[in-house]
Protein backbone atom coordinates (compact mmCIF):
# COMPACT_ATOMS: atom_id res chain seq x y z
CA UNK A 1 100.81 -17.04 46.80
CA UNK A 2 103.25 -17.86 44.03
CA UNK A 3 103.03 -21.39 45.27
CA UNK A 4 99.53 -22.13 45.15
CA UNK A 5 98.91 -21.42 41.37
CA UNK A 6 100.11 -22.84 38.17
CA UNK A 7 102.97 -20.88 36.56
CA UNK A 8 102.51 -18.54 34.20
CA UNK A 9 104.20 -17.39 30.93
CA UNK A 10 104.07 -13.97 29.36
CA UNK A 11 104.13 -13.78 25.78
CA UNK A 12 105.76 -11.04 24.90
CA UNK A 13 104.98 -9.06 21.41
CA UNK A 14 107.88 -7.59 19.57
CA UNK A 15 107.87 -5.29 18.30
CA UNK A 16 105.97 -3.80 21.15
CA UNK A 17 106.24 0.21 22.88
CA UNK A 18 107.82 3.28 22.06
CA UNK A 19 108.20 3.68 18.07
CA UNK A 20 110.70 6.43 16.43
CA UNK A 21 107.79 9.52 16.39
CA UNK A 22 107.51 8.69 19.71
CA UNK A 23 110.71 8.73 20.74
CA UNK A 24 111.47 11.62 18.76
CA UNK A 25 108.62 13.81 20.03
CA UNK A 26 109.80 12.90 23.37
CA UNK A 27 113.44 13.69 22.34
CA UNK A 28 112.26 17.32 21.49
CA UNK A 29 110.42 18.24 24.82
CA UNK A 30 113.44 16.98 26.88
CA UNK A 31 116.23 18.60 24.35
CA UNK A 32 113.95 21.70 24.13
CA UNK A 33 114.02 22.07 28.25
CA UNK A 34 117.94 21.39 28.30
CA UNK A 35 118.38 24.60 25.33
CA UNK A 36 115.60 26.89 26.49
CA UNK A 37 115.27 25.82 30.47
CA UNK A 38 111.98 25.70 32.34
CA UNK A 39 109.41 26.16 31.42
CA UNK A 40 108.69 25.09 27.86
CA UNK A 41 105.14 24.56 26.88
CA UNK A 42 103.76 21.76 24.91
CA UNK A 43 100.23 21.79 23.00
CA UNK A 44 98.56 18.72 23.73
CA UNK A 45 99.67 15.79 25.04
CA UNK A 46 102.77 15.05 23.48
CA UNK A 47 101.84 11.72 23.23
CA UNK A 48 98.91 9.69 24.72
CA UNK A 49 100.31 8.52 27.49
CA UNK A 50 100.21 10.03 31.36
CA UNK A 51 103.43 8.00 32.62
CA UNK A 52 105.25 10.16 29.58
CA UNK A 53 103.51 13.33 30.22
CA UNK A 54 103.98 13.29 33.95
CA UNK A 55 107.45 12.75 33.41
CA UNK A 56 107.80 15.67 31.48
CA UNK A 57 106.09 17.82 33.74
CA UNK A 58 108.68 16.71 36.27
CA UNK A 59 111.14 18.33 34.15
CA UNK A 60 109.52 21.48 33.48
CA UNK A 61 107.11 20.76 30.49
CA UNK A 62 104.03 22.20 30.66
CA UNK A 63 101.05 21.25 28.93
CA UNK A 64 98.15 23.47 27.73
CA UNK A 65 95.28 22.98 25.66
CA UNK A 66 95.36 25.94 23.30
CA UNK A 67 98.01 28.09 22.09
CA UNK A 68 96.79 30.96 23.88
CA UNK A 69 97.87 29.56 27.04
CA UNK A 70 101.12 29.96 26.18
CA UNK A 71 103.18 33.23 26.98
CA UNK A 72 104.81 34.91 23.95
CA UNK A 73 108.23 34.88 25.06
CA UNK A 74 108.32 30.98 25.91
CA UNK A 75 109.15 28.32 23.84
CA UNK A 76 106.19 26.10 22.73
CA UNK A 77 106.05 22.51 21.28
CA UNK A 78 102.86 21.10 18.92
CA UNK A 79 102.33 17.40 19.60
CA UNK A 80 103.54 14.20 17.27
CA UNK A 81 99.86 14.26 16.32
CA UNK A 82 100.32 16.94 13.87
CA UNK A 83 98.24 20.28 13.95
CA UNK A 84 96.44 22.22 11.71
CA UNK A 85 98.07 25.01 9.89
CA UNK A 86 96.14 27.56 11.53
CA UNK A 87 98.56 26.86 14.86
CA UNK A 88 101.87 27.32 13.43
CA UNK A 89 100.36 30.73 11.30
CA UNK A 90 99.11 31.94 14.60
CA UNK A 91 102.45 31.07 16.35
CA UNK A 92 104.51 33.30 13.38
CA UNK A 93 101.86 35.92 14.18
CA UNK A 94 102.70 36.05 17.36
CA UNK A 95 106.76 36.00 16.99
CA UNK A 96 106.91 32.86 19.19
CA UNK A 97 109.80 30.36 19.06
CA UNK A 98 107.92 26.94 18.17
CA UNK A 99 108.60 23.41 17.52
CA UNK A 100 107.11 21.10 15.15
CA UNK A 101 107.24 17.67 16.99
CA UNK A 102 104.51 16.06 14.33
CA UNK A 103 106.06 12.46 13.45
CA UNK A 104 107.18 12.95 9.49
CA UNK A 105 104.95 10.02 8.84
CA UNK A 106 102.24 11.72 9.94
CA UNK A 107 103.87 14.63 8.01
CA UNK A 108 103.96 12.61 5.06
CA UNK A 109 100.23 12.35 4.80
CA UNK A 110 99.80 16.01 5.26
CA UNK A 111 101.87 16.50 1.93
CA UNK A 112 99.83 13.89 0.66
CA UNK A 113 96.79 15.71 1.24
CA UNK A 114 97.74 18.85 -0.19
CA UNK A 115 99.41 17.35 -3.42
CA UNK A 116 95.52 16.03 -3.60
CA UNK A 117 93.90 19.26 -3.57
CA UNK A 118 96.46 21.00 -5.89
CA UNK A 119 95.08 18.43 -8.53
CA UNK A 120 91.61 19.54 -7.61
CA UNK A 121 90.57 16.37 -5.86
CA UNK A 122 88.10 15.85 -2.93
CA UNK A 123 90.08 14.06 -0.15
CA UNK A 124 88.18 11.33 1.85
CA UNK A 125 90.34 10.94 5.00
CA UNK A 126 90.00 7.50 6.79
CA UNK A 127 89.88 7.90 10.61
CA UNK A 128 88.43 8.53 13.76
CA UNK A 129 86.57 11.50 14.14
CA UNK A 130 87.51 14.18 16.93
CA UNK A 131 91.57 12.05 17.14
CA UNK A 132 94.08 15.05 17.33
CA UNK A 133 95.72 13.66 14.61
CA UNK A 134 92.42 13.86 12.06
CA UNK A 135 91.98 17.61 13.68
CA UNK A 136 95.52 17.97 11.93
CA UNK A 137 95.68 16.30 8.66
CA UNK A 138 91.82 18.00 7.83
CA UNK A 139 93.13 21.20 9.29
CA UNK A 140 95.83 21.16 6.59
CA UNK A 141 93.46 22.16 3.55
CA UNK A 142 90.71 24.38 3.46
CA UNK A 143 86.85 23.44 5.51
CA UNK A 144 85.18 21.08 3.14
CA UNK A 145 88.14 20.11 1.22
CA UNK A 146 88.60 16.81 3.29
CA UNK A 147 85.51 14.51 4.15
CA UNK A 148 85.59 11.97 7.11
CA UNK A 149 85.14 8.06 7.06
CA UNK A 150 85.33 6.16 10.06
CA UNK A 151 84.11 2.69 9.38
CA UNK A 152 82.56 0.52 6.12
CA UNK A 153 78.90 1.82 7.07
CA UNK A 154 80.39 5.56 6.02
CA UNK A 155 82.60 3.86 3.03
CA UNK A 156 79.54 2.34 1.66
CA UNK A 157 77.12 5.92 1.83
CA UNK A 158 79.25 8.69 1.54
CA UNK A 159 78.62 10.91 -1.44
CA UNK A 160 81.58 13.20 -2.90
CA UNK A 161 81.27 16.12 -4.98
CA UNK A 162 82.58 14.59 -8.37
CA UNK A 163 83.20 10.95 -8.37
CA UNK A 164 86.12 11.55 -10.81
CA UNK A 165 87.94 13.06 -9.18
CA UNK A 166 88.71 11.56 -5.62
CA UNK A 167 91.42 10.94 -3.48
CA UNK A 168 91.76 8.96 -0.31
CA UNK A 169 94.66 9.12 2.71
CA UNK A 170 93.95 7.45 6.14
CA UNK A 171 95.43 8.45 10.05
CA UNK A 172 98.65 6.37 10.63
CA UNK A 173 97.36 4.44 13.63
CA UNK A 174 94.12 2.57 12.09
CA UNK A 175 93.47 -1.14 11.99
CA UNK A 176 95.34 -2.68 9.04
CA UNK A 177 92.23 -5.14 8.14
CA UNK A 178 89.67 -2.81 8.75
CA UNK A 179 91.20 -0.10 6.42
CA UNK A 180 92.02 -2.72 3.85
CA UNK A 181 88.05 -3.29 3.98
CA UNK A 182 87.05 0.25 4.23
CA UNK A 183 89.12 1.32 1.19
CA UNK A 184 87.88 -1.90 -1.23
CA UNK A 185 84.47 -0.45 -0.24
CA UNK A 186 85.64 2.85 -1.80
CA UNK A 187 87.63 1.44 -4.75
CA UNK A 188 84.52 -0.30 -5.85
CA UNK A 189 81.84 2.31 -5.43
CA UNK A 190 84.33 5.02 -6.77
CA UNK A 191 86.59 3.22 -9.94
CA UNK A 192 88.44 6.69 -10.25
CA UNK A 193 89.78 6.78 -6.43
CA UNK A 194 93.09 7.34 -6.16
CA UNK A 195 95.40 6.73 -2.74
CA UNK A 196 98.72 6.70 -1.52
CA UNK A 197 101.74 5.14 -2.84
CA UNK A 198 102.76 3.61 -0.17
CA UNK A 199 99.79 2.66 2.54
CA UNK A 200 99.57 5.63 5.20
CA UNK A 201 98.99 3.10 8.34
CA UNK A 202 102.48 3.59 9.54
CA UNK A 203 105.03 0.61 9.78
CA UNK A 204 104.85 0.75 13.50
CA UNK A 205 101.01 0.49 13.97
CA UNK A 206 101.59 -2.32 11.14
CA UNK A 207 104.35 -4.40 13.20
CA UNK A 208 102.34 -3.94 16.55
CA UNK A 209 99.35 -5.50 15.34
CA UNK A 210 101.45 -8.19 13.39
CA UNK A 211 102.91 -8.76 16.72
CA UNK A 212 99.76 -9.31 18.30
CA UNK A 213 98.34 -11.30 15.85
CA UNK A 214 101.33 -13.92 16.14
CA UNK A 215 100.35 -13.87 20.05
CA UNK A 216 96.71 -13.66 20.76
CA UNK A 217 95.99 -17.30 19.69
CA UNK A 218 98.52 -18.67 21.89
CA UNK A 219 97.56 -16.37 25.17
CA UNK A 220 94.30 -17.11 27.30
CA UNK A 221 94.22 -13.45 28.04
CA UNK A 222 96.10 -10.18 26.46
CA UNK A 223 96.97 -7.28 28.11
CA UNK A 224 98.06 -3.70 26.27
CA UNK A 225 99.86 -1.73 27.95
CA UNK A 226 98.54 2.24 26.31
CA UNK A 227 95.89 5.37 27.34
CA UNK A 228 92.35 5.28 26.38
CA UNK A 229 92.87 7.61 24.18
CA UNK A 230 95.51 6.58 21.91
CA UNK A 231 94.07 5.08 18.39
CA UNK A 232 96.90 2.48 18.30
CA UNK A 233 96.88 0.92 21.71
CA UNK A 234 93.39 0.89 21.55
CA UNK A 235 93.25 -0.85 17.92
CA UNK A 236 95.76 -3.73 19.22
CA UNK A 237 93.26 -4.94 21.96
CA UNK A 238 90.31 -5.57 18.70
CA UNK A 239 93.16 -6.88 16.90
CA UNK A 240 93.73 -10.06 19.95
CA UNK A 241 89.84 -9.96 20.06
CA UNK A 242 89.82 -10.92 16.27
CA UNK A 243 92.95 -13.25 15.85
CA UNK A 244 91.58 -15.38 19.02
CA UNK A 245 92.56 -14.77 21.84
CA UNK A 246 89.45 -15.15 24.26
CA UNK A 247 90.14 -12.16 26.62
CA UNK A 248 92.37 -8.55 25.93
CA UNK A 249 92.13 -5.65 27.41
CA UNK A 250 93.48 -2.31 27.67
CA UNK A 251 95.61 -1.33 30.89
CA UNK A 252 97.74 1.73 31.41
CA UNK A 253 99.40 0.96 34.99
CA UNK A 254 100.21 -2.59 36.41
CA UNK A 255 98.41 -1.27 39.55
CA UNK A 256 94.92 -1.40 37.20
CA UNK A 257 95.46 -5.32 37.36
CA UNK A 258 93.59 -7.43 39.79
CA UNK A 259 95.42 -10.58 39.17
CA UNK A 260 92.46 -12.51 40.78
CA UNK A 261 90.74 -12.45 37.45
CA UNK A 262 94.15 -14.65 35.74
CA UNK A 263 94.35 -17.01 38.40
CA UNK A 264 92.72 -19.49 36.11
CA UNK A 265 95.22 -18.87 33.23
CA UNK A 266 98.59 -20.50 31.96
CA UNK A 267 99.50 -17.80 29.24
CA UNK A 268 99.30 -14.63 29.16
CA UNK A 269 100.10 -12.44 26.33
CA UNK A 270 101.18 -8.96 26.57
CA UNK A 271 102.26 -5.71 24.25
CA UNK A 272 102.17 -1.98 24.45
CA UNK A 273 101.04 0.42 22.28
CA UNK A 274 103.83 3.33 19.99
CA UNK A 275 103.43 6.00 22.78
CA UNK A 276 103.43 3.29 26.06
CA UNK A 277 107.19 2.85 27.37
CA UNK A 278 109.46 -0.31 28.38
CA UNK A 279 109.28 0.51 31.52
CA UNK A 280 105.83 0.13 31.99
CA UNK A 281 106.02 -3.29 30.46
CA UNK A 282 108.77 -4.10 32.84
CA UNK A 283 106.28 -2.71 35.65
CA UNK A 284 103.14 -5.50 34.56
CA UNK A 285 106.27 -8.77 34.56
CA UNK A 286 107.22 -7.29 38.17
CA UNK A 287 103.77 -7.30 39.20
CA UNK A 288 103.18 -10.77 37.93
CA UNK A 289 105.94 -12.47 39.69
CA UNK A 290 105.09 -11.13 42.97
CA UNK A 291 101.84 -13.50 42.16
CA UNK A 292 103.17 -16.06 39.80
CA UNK A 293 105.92 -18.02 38.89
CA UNK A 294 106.64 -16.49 35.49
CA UNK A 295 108.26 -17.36 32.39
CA UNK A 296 109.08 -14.78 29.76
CA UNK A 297 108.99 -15.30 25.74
CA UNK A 298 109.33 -13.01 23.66
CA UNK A 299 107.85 -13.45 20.03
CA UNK A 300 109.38 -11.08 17.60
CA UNK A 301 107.73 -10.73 13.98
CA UNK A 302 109.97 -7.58 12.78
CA UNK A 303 113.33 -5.84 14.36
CA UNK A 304 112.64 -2.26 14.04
CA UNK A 305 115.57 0.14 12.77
CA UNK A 306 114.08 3.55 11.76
CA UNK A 307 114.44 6.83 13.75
CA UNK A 308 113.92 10.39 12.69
CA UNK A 309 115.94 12.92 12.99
CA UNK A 310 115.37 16.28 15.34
CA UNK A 311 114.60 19.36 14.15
CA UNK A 312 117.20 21.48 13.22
CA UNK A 313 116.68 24.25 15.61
CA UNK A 314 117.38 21.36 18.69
CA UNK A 315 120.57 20.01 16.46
CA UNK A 316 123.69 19.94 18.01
């Protein structure tokens, strides 16, 4: 079959995969099983993906929905997504041995939150309503301390208790020109708005789409490699859509591929979203050269060097 179409090359986004909440949430549940032993619970996916979670659960993870799922005398685990405070409180209560795998970026916009509301502002959080991690950051402050805006529709009619004194902070996984729009909505409705130092999309989210961007006009078709439900991997596939590229789509498995639908293509660009693994990209390149003749090149926009470290309770 390999012989009978054209080759193919796969553009390959870099930075692309696993980024260092990921890897450190992932870090936890495996260091966790090695101190504590099977089982150790985990609330929530740890991240969104099934390859990750079901390789967890092969080593003794278990994953529940709600903390009372989880006996008292077993170790449990909240998810990089960040919880509300209510979980840990209820965790203390209960004298249980818990670890805080939120990713400190996500962290960082917790703090952010509360440092708004100490000043006495109303907090509008930019996001996507019902994502664990906007359950989490609103969870952080008091019910109607935090209102939700998902998209410029929301930026351009929400209404806020005192104009004067508002205060924005977004999830970490949004797209970077859509936010950029949704906050100059706010900035010029509301003169007084204040945000973040620093932007809250994360530098991962920021380099993945960057990544795509620098692909998608090149490639005839994109594929992401990431879970319906993850925010990032999901925001990468609008981002080809937008920068050009005439066909992306989301995958999470090589097998979801019918390679009958790229016969017609030369180039083929490909990435993965923060909580997909190498291995699963490795898994799509496989599949393609059992079809195609393939040539691989990689496009890097960034070299990535940040990790986090683990909690202390795991150190050592």
């Amino acid at each position: 079959m390999t012989e009978s179409l054209p080759p193919l090359t796969v553009l390959l986004a870099g930075p692309r995969g696993f980024c260092a909440g990921v890897d450190r949430a992932i870090q936890i549940v495996e260091q966790a099983l090695r101190k504590f032993g099977a089982p150790v619970y985990v609330r929530h996916e740890i991240v969104h993906n099934r390859f990750v979670v079901e390789s967890l659960e092969a080593q003794g993870a278990v994953f529940v929905k709600e903390l009372d799922q989880v006996p008292d005398d077993r170790p449990v685990i909240f998810s990089a997504h960040g919880v509300p405070k209510a979980i840990p409180a209820e965790a203390e209560r209960r004298q249980m041995i818990y670890l805080d795998a939120t990713c400190p970026l996500v962290s960082k916009v917790h703090l952010e939150a509360e440092r708004h509301h100490e000043a006495g502002l109303h907090i509008l959080l930019i996001g996507h309503k019902g994502h664990p991690e906007v359950i989490g950051t609103m969870g952080q402050l008091p019910p109607g301390s935090v209102t939700l805006v998902e998209d410029l529709a929301q930026a351009e009619s929400v209404t806020v208790p005192d104009p004067a004194q508002i205060a924005y902070i977004t999830q970490t996984t949004l797209s970077v020109d859509d936010t950029k729009d949704i906050v100059a909505a706010l900035e010029t409705r509301f003169p007084a708005l204040q945000g973040p130092r620093k932007g809250d999309i994360c530098y991962a989210t920021t380099n993945r789409q960057e990544a795509v961007k620098a692909i998608a006009e090149q490639s005839e078709a994109l594929l992401v490699i990431g879970a319906p439900n993850s925010s990032n991997s999901r925001r990468l596939v609008e981002v080809a859509e937008r920068s050009g590229c005439p066909r992306a789509g989301l995958i999470q498995r090589a097998s979801e591929i019918d390679w009958a639908d790229f016969a017609d293509i030369h180039t083929l660009g490909l990435s993965a979203g923060a909580s997909a693994p190498e291995v699963l990209v490795d898994e799509v390149i496989a599949a393609a050269r059992q079809h195609r003749t393939v040539t691989i090149r990689e496009i890097r926009v960034t070299e990535e060097t940040i990790t986090f470290k683990l909690p202390k309770a795991l150190a050592g």
